[in-house]
N, C-alpha and C. Protein backbone atom coordinates (compact mmCIF):
# COMPACT_ATOMS: atom_id res chain seq x y z
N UNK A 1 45.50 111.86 -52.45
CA UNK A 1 44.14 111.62 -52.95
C UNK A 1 44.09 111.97 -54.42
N UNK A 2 43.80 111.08 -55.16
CA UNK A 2 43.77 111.33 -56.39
C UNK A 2 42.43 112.19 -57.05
N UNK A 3 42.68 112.48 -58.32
CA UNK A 3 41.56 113.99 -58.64
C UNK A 3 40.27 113.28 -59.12
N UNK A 4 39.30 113.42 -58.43
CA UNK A 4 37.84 112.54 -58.68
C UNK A 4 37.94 112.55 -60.04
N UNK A 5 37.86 113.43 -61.26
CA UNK A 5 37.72 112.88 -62.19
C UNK A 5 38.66 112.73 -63.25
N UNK A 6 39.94 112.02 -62.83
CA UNK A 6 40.67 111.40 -63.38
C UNK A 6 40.66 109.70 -63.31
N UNK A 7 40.79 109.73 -61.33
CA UNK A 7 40.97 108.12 -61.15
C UNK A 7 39.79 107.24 -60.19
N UNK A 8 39.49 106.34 -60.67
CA UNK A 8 38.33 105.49 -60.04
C UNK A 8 38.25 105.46 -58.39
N UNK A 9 39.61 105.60 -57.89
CA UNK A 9 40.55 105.28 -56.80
C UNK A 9 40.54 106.77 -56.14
N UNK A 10 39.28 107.18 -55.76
CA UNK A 10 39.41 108.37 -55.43
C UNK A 10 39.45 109.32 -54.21
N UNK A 11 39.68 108.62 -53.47
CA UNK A 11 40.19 110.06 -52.17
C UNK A 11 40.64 109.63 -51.03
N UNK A 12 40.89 109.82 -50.05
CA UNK A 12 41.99 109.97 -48.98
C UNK A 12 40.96 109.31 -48.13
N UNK A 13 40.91 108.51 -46.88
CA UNK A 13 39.92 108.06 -45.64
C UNK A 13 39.81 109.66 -45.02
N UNK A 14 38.15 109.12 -44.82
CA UNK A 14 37.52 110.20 -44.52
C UNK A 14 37.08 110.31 -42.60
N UNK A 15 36.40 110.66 -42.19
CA UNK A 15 36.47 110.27 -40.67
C UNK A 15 35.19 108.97 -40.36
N UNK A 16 35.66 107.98 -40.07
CA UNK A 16 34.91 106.76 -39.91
C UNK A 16 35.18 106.37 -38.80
N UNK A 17 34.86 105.12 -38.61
CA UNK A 17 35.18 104.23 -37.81
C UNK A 17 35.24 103.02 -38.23
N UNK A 18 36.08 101.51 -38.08
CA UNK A 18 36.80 100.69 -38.59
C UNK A 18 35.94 99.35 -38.62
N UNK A 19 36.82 98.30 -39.22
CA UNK A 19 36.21 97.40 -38.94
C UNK A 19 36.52 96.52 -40.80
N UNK A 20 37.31 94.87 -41.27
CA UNK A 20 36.80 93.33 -41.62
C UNK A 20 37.16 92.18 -41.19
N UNK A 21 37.22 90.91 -42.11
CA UNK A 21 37.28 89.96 -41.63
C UNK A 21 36.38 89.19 -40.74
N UNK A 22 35.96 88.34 -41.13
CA UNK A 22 34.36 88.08 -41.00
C UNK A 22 34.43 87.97 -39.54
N UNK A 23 34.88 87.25 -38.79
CA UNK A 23 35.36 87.19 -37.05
C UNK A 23 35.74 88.42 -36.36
N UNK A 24 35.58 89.61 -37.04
CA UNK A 24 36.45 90.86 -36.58
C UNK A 24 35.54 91.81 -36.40
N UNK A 25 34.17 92.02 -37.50
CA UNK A 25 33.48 92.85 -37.07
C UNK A 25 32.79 92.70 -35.99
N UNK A 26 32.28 93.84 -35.46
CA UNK A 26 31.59 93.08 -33.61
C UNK A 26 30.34 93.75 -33.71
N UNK A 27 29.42 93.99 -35.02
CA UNK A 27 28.57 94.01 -35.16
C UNK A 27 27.82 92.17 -36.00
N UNK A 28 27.12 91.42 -35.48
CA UNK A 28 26.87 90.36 -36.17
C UNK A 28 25.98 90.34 -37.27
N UNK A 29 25.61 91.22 -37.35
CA UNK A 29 24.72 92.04 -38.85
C UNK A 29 25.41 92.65 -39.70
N UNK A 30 26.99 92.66 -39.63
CA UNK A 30 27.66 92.80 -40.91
C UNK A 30 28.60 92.17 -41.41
N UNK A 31 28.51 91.89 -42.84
CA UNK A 31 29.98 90.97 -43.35
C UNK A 31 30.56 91.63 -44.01
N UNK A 32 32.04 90.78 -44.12
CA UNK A 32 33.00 91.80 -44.83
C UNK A 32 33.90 90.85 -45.92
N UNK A 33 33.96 91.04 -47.07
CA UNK A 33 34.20 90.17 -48.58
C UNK A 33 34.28 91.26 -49.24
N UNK A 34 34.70 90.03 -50.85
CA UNK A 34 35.70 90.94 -51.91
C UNK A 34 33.91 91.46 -52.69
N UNK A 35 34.15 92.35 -53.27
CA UNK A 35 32.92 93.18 -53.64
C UNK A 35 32.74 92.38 -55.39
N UNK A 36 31.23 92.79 -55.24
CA UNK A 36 30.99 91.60 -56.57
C UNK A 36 30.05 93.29 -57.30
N UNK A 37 29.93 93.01 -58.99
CA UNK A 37 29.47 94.00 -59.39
C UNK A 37 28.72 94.82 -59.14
N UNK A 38 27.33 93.40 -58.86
CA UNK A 38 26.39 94.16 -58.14
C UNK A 38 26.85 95.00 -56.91
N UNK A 39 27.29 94.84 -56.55
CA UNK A 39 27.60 96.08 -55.02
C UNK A 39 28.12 97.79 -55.43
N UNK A 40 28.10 97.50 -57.00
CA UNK A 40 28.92 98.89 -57.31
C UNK A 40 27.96 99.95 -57.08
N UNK A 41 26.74 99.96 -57.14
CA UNK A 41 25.45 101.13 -56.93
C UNK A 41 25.53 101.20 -55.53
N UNK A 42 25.76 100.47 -54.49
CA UNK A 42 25.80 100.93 -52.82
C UNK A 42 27.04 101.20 -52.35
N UNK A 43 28.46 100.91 -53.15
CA UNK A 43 29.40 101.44 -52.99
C UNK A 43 29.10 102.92 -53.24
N UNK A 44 28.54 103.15 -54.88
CA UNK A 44 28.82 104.85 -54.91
C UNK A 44 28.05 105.66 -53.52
N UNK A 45 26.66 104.96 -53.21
CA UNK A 45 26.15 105.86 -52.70
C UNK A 45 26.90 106.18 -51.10
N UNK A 46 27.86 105.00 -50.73
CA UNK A 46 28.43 104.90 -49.01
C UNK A 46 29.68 106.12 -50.41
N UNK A 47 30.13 106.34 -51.38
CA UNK A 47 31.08 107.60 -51.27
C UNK A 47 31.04 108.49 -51.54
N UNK A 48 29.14 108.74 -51.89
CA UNK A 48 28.82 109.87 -51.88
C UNK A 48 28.13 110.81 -50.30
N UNK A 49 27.96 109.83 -50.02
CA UNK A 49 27.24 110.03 -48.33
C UNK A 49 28.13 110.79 -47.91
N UNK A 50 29.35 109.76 -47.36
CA UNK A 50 31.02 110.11 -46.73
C UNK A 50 31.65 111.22 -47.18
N UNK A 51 31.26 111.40 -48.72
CA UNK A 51 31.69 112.80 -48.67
C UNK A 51 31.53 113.94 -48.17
N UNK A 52 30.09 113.45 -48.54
CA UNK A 52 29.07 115.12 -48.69
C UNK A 52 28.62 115.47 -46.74
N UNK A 53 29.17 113.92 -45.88
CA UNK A 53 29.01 114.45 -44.53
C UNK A 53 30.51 114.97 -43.68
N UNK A 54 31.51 114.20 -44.63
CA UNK A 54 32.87 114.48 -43.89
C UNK A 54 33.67 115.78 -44.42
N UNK A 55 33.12 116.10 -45.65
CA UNK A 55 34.55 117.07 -46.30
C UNK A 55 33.65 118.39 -46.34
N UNK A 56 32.26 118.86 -46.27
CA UNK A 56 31.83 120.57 -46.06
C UNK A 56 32.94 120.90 -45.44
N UNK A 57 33.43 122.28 -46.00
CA UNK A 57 34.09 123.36 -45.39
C UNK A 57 35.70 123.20 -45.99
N UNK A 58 36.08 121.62 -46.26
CA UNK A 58 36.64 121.58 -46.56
C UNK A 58 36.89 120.96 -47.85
N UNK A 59 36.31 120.24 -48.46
CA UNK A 59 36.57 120.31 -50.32
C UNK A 59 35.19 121.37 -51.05
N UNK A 60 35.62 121.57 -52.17
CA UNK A 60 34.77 122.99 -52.67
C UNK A 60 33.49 122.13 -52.72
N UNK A 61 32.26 123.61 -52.24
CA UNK A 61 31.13 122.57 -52.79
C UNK A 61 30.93 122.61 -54.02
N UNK A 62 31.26 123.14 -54.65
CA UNK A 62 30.82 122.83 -56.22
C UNK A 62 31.33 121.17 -56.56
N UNK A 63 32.32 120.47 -55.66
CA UNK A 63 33.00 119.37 -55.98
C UNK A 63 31.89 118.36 -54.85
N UNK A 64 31.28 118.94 -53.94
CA UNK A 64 30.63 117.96 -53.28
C UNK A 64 28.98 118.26 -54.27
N UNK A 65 28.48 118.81 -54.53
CA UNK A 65 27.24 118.66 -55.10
C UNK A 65 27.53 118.23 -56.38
N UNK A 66 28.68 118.42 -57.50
CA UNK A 66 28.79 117.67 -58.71
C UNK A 66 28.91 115.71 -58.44
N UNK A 67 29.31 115.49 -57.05
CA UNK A 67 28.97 114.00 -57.18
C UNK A 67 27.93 113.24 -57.76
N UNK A 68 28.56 112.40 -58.69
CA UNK A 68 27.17 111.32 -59.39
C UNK A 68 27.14 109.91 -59.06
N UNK A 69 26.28 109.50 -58.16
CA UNK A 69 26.29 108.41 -57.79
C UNK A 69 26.43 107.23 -59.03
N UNK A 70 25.75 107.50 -60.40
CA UNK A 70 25.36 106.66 -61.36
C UNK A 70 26.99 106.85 -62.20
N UNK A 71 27.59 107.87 -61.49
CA UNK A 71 29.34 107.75 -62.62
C UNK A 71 29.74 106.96 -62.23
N UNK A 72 30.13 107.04 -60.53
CA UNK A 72 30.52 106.51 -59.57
C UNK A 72 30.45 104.73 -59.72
N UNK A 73 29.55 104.58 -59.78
CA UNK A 73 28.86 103.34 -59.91
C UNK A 73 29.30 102.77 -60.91
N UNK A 74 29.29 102.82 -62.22
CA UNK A 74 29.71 102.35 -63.44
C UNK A 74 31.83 102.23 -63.29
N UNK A 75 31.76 103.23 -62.78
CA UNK A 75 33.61 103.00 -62.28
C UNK A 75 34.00 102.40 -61.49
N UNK A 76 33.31 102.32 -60.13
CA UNK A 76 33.36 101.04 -59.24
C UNK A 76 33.31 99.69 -59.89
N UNK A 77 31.89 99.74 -61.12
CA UNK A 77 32.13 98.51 -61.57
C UNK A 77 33.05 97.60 -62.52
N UNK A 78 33.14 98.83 -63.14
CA UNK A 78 34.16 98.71 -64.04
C UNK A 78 35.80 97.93 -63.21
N UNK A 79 35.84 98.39 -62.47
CA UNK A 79 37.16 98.23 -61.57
C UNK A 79 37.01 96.67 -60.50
N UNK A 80 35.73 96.83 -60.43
CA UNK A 80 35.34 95.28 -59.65
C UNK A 80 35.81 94.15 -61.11
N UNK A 81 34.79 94.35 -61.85
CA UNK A 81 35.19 93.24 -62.89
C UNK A 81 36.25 93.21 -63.82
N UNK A 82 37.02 94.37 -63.41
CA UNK A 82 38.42 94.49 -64.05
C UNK A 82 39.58 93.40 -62.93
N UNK A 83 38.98 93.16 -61.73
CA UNK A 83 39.62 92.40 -60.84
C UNK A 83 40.40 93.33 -59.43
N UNK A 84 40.23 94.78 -59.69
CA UNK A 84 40.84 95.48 -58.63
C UNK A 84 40.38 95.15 -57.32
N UNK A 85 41.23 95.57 -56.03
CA UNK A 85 40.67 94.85 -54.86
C UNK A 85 40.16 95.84 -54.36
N UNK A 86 38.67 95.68 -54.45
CA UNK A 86 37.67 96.46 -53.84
C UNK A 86 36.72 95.22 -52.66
N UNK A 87 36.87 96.11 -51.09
CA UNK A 87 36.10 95.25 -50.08
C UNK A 87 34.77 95.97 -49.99
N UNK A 88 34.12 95.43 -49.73
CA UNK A 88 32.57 95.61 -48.73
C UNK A 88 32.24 95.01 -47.67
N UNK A 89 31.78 96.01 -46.82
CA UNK A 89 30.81 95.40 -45.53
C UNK A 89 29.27 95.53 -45.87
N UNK A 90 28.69 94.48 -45.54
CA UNK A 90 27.04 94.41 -46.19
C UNK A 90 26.87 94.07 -44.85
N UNK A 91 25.89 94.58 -44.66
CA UNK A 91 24.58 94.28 -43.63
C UNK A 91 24.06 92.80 -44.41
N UNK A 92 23.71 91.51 -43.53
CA UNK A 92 23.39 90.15 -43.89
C UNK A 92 22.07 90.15 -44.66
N UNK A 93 21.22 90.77 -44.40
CA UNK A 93 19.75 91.25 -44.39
C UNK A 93 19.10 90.09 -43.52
N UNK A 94 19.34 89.54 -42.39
CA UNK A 94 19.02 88.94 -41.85
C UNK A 94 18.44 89.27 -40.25
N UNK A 95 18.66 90.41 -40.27
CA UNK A 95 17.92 91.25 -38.99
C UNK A 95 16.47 90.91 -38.46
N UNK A 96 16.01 91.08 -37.23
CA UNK A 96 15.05 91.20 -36.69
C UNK A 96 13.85 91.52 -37.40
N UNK A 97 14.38 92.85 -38.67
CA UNK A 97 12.98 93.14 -39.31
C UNK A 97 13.33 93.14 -40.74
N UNK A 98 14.43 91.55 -40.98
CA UNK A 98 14.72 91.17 -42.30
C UNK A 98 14.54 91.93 -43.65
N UNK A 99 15.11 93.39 -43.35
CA UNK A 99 16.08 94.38 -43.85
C UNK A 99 16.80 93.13 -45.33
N UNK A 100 16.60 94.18 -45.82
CA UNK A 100 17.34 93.60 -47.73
C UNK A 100 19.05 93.89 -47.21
N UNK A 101 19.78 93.34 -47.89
CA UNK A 101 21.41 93.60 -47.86
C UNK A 101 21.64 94.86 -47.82
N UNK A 102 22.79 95.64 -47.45
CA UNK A 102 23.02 97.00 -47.58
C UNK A 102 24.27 97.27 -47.59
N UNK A 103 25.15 97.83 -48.34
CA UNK A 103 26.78 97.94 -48.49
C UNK A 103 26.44 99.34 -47.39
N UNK A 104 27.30 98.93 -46.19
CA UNK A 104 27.63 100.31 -45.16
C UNK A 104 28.98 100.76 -45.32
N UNK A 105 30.20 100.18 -46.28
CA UNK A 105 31.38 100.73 -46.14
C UNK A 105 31.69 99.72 -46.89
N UNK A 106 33.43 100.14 -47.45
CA UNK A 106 33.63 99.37 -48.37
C UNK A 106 35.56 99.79 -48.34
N UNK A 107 36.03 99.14 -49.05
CA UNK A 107 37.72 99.94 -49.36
C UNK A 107 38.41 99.28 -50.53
N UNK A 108 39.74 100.43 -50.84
CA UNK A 108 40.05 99.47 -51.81
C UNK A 108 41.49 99.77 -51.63
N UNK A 109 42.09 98.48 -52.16
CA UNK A 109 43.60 98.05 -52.26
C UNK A 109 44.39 97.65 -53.38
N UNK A 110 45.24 98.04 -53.33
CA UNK A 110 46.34 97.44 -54.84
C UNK A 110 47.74 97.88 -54.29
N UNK A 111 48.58 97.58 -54.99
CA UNK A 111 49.78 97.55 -55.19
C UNK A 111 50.15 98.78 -55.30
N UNK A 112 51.12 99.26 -54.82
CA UNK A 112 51.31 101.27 -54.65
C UNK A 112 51.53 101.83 -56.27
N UNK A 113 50.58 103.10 -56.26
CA UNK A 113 51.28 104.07 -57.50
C UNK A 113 52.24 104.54 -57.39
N UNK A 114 52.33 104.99 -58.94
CA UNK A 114 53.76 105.46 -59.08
C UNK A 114 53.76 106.43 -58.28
N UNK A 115 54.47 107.03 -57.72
CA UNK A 115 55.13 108.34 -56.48
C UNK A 115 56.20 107.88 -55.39
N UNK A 116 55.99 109.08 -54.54
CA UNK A 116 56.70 108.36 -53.26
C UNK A 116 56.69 106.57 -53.07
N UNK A 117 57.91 106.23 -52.86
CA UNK A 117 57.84 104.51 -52.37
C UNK A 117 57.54 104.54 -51.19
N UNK A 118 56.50 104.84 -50.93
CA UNK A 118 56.69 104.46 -49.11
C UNK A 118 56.14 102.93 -48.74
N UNK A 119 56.12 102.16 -49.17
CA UNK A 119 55.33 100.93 -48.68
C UNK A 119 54.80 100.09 -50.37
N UNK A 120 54.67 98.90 -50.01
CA UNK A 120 54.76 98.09 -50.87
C UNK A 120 53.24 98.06 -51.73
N UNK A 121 52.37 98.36 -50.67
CA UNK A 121 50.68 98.26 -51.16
C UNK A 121 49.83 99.90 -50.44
N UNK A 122 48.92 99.78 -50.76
CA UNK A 122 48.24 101.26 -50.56
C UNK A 122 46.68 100.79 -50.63
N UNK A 123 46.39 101.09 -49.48
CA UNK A 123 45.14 101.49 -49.56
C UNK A 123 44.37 102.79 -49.75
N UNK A 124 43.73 102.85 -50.60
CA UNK A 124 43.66 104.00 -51.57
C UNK A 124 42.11 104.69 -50.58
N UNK A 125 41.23 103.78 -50.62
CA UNK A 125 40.12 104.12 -49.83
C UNK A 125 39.52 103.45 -48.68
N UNK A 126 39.03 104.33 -47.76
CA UNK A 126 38.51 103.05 -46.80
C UNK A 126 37.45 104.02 -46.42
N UNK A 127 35.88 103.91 -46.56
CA UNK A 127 34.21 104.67 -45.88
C UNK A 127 33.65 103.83 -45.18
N UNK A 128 33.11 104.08 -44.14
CA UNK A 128 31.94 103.70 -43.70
C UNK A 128 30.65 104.64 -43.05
N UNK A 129 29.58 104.12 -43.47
CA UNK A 129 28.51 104.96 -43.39
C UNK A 129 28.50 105.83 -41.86
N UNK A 130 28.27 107.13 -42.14
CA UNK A 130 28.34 107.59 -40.26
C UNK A 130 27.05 106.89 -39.32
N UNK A 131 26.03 105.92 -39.92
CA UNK A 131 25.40 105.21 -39.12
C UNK A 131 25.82 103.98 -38.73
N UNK A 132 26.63 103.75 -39.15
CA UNK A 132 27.72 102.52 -38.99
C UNK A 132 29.18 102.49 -38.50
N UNK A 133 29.05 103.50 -37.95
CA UNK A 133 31.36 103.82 -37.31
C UNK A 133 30.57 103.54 -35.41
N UNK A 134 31.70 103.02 -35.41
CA UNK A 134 31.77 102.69 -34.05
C UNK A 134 31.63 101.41 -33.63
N UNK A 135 31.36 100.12 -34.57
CA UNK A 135 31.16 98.67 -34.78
C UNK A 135 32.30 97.91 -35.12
N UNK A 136 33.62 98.56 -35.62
CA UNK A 136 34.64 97.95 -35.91
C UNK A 136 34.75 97.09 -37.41
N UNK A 137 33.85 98.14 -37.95
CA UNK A 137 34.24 97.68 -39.73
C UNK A 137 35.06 98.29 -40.27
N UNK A 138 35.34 99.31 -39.97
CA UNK A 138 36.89 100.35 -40.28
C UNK A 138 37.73 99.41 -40.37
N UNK A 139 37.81 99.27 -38.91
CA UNK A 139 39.07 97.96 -38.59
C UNK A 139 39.15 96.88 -39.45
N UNK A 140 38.21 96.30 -39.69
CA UNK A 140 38.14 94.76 -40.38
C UNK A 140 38.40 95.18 -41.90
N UNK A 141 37.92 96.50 -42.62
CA UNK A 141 37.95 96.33 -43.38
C UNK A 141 39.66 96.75 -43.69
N UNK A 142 40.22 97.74 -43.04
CA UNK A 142 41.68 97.95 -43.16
C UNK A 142 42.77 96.68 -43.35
N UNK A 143 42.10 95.81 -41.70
CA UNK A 143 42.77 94.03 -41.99
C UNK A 143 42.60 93.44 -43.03
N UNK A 144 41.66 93.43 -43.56
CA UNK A 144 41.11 92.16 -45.02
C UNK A 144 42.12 92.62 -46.23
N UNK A 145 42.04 94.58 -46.25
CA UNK A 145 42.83 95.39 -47.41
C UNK A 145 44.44 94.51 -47.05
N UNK A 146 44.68 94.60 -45.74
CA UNK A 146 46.10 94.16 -45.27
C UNK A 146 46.44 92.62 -46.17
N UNK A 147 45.55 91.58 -45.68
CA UNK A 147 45.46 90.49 -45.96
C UNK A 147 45.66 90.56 -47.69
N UNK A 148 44.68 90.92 -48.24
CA UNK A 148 44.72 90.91 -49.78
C UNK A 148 45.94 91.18 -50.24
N UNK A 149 46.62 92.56 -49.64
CA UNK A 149 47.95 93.21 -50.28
C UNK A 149 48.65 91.87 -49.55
N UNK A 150 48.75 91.09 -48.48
CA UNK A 150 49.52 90.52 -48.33
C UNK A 150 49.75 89.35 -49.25
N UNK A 151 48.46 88.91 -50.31
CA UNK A 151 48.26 87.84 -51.03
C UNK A 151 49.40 88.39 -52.23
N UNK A 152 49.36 89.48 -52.55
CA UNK A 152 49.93 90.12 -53.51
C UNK A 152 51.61 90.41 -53.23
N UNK A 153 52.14 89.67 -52.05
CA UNK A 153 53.70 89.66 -51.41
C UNK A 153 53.75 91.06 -51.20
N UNK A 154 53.11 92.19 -50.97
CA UNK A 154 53.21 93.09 -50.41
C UNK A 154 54.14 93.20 -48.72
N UNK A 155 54.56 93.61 -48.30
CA UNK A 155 55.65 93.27 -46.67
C UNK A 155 54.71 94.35 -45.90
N UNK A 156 54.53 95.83 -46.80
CA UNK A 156 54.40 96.56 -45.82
C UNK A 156 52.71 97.65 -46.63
N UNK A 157 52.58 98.62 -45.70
CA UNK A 157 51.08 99.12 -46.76
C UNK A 157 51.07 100.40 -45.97
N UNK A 158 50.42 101.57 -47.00
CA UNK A 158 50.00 102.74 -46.39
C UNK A 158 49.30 103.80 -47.02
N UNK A 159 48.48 104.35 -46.42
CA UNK A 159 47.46 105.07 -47.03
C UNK A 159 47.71 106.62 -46.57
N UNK A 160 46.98 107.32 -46.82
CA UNK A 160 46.88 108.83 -46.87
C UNK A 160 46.14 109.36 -46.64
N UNK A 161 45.59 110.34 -45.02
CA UNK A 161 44.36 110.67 -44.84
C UNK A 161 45.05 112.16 -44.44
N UNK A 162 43.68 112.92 -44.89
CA UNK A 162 43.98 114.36 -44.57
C UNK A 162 44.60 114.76 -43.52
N UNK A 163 45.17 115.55 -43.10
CA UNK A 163 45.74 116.40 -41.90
C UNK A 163 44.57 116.51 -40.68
N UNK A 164 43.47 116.93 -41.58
CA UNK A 164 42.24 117.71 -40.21
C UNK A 164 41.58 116.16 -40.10
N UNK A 165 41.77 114.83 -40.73
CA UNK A 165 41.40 114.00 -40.78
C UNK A 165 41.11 113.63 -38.79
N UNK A 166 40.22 113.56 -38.06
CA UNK A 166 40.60 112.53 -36.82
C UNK A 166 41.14 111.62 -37.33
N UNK A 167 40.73 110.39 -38.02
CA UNK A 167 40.68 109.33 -38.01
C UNK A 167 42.44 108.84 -37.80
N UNK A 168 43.20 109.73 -38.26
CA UNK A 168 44.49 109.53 -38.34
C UNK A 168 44.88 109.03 -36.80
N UNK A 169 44.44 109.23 -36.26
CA UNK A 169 44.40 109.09 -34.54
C UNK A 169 44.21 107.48 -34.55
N UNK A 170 42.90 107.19 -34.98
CA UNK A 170 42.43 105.89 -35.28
C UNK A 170 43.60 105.26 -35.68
N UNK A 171 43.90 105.60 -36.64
CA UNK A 171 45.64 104.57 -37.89
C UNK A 171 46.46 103.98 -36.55
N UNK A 172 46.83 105.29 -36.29
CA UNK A 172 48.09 104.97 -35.20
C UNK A 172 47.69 104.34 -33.54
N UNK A 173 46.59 104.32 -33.69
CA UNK A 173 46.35 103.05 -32.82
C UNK A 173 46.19 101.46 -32.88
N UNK A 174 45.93 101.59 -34.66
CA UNK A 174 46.22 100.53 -34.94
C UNK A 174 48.12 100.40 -35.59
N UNK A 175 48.83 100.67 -34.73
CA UNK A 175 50.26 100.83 -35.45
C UNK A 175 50.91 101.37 -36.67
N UNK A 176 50.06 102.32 -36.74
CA UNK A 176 50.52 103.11 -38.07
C UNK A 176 51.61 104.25 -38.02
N UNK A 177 52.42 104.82 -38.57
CA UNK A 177 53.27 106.09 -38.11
C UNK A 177 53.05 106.99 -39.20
N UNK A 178 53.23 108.49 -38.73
CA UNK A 178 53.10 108.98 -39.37
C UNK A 178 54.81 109.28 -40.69
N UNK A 179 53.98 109.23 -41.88
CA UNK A 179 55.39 109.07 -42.37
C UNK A 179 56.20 110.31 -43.20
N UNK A 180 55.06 111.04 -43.82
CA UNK A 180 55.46 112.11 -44.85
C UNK A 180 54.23 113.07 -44.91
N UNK A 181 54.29 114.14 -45.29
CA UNK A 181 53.18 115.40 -45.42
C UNK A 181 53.00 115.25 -46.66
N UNK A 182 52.34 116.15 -47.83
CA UNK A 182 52.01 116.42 -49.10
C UNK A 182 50.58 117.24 -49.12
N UNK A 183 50.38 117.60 -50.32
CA UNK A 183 49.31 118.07 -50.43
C UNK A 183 48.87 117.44 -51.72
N UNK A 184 47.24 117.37 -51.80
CA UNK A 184 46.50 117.28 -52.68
C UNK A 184 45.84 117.95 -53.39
N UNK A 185 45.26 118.01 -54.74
CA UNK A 185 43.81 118.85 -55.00
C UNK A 185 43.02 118.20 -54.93
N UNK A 186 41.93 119.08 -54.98
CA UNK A 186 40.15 118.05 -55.04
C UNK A 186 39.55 119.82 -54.58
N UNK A 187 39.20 119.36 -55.97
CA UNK A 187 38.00 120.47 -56.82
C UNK A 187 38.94 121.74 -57.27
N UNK A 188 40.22 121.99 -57.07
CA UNK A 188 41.20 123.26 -57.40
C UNK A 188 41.37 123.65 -55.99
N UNK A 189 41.29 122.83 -54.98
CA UNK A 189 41.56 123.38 -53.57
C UNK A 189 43.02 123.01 -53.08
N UNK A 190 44.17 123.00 -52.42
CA UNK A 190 44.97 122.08 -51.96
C UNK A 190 44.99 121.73 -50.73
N UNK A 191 44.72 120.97 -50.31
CA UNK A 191 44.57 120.41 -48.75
C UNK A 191 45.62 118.94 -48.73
N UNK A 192 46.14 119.71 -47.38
CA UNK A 192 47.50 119.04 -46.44
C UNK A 192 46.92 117.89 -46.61
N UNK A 193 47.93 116.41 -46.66
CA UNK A 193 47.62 115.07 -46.16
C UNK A 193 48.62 114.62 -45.52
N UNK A 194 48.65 113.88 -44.72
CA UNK A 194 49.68 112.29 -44.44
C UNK A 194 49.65 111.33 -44.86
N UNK A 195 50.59 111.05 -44.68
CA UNK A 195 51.08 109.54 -45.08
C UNK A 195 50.91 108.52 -44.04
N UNK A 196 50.48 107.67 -43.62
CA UNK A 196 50.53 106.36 -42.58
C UNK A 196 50.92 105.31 -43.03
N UNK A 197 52.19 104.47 -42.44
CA UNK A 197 52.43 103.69 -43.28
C UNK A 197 52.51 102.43 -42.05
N UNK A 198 52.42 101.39 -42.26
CA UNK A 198 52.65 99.70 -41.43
C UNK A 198 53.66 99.49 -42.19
N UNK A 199 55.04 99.35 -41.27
CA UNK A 199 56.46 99.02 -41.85
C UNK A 199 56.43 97.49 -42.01
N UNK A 200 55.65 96.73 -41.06
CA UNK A 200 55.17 95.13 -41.27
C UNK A 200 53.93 95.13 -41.57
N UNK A 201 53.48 94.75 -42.58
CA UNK A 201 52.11 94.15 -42.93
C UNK A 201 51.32 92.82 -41.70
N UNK A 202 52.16 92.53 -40.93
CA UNK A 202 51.94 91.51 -40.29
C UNK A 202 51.33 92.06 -38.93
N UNK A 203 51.11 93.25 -38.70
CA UNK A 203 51.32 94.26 -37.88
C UNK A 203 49.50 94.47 -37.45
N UNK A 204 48.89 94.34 -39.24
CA UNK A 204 47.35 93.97 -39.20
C UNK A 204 46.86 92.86 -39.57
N UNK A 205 47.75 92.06 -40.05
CA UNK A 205 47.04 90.78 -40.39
C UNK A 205 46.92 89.50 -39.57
N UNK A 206 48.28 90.09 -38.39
CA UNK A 206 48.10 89.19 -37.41
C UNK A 206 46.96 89.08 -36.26
């Protein structure tokens, strides 16, 4: 997980639940596409939510109450119209009580940093709102990240979620292994992560 205020690309999957690909989510009130500027103000706020409900106890709070949705936002956008692959799931606004659009989760993908080689592409982030896990946008949105890195001849992909993470449970049901330990900072703390890696990319995209 990289150090919030160094890289745009900032932290490890937090405990969600899955879900893109427009046929994939199994909620019909949400879609899942490449994120357009405007979406950068409901991105920050789905990674400020996710934080400030998944990491108490465990990243410092001085690092969960310094979150700024309006930094956040301007770096998301910055990175959307720079062309980085950032997804969203939006609510259609087409509901029963025709509800405005709403980004509930979102992720992002590129081509691996420099470090360990473990895999060809990396998904760096993947949130979804805790009123929204359990619909299968986790999932869809992990596939679409798959798909994109696969546009990019990526073979294989893997991300990095904390140790105390559940969700890691989640990965490896979708065929993930566990691959390597490390640790991170975030806020001057160091907390354990894994590695999950898909040795075939084809593994989610199929």
């Amino acid at each position: 997980m990289p150090d919030t205020a160094t890289d745009w690309r900032m932290a490890t999957n937090t405990p969600m639940s899955a879900g893109v690909d427009h046929d994939d989510v199994d909620s019909p009130a949400v879609s899942v596409g490449r994120a357009r500027p405007e979406d950068a103000a409901g991105i920050a706020a789905v990674h400020v939510a996710v934080w400030r409900t998944a990491y108490p106890g465990v990243v410092p709070d001085h690092t969960l109450a310094g979150l700024s949705r309006a930094a956040l936002a301007a770096r998301y956008e910055a990175a959307i119209r720079g062309g980085a692959g950032v997804l969203v799931a939006r609510t259609t606004g087409t509901g029963p009580d025709d509800a405005p659009a709403q980004v509930v989760g979102f992720a992002t993908a590129s081509r691996s940093r420099p470090g360990p080689r473990l895999a060809d592409g990396e998904v760096e982030t993947l949130y979804v709102l805790d009123d929204w896990r359990d619909r299968g946008i986790g999932r869809s949105l992990l596939r679409e990240s798959a798909r994109r890195l696969s546009e990019l001849s990526c073979r294989s992909l893997f991300l990095w979620v904390l140790a105390d993470n559940p969700s890691r449970w989640f990965y490896e049901r979708l065929g993930g292994r566990s691959a390597m330990r490390s640790t991170t900072s975030v806020g001057g703390r160091r907390l354990p992560q894994i590695a999950m890696v898909w040795d075939r990319i084809e593994t989610l995209t199929d």
